[in-house]
Protein backbone atom coordinates (compact mmCIF):
# COMPACT_ATOMS: atom_id res chain seq x y z
CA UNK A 1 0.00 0.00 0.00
CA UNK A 2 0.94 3.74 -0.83
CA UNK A 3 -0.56 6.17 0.98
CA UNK A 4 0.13 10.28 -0.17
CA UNK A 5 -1.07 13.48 1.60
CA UNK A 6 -1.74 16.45 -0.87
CA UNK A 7 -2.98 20.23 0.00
CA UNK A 8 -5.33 21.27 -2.15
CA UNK A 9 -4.79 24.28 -3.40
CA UNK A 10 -7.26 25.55 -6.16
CA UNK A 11 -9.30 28.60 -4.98
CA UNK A 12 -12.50 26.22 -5.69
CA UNK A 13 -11.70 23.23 -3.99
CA UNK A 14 -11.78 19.80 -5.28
CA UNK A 15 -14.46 20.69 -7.79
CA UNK A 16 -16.19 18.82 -11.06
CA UNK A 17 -13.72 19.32 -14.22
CA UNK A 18 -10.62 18.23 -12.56
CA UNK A 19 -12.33 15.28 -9.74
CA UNK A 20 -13.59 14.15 -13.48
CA UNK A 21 -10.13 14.38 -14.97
CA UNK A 22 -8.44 12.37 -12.36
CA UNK A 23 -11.52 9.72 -11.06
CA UNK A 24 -11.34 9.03 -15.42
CA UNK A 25 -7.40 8.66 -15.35
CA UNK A 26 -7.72 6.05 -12.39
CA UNK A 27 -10.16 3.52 -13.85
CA UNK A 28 -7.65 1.22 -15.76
CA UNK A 29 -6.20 0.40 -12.44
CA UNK A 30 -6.92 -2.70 -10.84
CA UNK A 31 -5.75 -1.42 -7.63
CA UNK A 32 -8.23 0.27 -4.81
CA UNK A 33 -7.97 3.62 -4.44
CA UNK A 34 -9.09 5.97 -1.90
CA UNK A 35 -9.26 9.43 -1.05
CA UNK A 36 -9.78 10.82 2.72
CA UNK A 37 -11.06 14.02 4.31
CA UNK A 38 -12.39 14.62 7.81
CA UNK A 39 -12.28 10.69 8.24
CA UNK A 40 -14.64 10.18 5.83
CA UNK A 41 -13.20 7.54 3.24
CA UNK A 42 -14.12 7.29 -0.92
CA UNK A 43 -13.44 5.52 -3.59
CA UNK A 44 -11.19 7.73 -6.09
CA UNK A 45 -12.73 6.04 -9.02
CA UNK A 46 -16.23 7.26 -8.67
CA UNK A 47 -17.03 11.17 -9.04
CA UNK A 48 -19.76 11.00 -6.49
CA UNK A 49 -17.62 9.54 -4.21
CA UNK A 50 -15.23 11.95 -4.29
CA UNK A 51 -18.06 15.12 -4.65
CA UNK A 52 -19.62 14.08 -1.97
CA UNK A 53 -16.26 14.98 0.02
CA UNK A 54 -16.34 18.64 -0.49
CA UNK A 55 -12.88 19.32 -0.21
CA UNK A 56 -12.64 23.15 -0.11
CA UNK A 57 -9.02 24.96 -0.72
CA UNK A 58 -6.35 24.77 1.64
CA UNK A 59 -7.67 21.09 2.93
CA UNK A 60 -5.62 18.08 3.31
CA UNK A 61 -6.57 14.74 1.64
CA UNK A 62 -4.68 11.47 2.44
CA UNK A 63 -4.71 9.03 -1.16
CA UNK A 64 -4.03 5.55 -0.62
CA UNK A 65 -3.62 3.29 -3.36
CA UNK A 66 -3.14 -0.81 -2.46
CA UNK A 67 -2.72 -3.47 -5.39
CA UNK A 68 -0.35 -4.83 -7.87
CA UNK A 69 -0.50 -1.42 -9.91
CA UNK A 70 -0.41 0.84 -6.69
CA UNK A 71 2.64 2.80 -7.78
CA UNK A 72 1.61 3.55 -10.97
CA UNK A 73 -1.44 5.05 -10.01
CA UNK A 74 -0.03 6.81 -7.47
CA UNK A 75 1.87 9.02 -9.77
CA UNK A 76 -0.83 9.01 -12.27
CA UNK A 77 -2.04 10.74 -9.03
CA UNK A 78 0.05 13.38 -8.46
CA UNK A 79 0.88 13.99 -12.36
CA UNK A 80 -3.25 14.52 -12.71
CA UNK A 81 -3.72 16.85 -9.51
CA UNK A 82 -0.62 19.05 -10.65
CA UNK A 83 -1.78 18.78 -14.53
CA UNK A 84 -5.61 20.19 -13.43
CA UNK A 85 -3.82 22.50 -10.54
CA UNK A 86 -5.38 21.22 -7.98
CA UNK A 87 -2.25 20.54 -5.89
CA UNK A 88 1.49 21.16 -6.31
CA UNK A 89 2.71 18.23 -4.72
């Protein structure tokens, strides 16, 4: 397992065009993925999942990927949030 903390840091928050750009870049992993915030736990390949977290700017979200392809995603992860500007991680 991988597990990644990353401060977002768009002035809208985790919003619809770029949680859609990443949840889309995830789904050819076989590997779970989750996303975190305020101990409430999603899975990063569904958009309401991660919606329903309303992560606002300046909030910390812990990613945890766990599976044969974990490290892969995980920088498919980070390339994707600093890609859409979400974080600069």
């Amino acid at each position: 397992m991988v597990e990644k903390t990353f401060t977002i840091t768009d002035p809208a928050g985790m919003h619809a065009r770029p949680a859609s750009a990443l949840v889309g870049s995830l789904s050819k992993f076989q590997s779970d993925i989750t996303m975190e915030f305020k101990d409430k736990k999603v899975n990063l390949k569904s958009i309401l999942g991660v919606m329903s977290l309303g992560v606002p700017s300046g909030s910390t979200v812990q990613i945890a990927a766990d599976g044969a392809d974990e490290a892969e995603a995980m920088e498919t992860i980070e390339r994707v949030l600093n890609e859409q500007g979400i974080s600069n991680e």
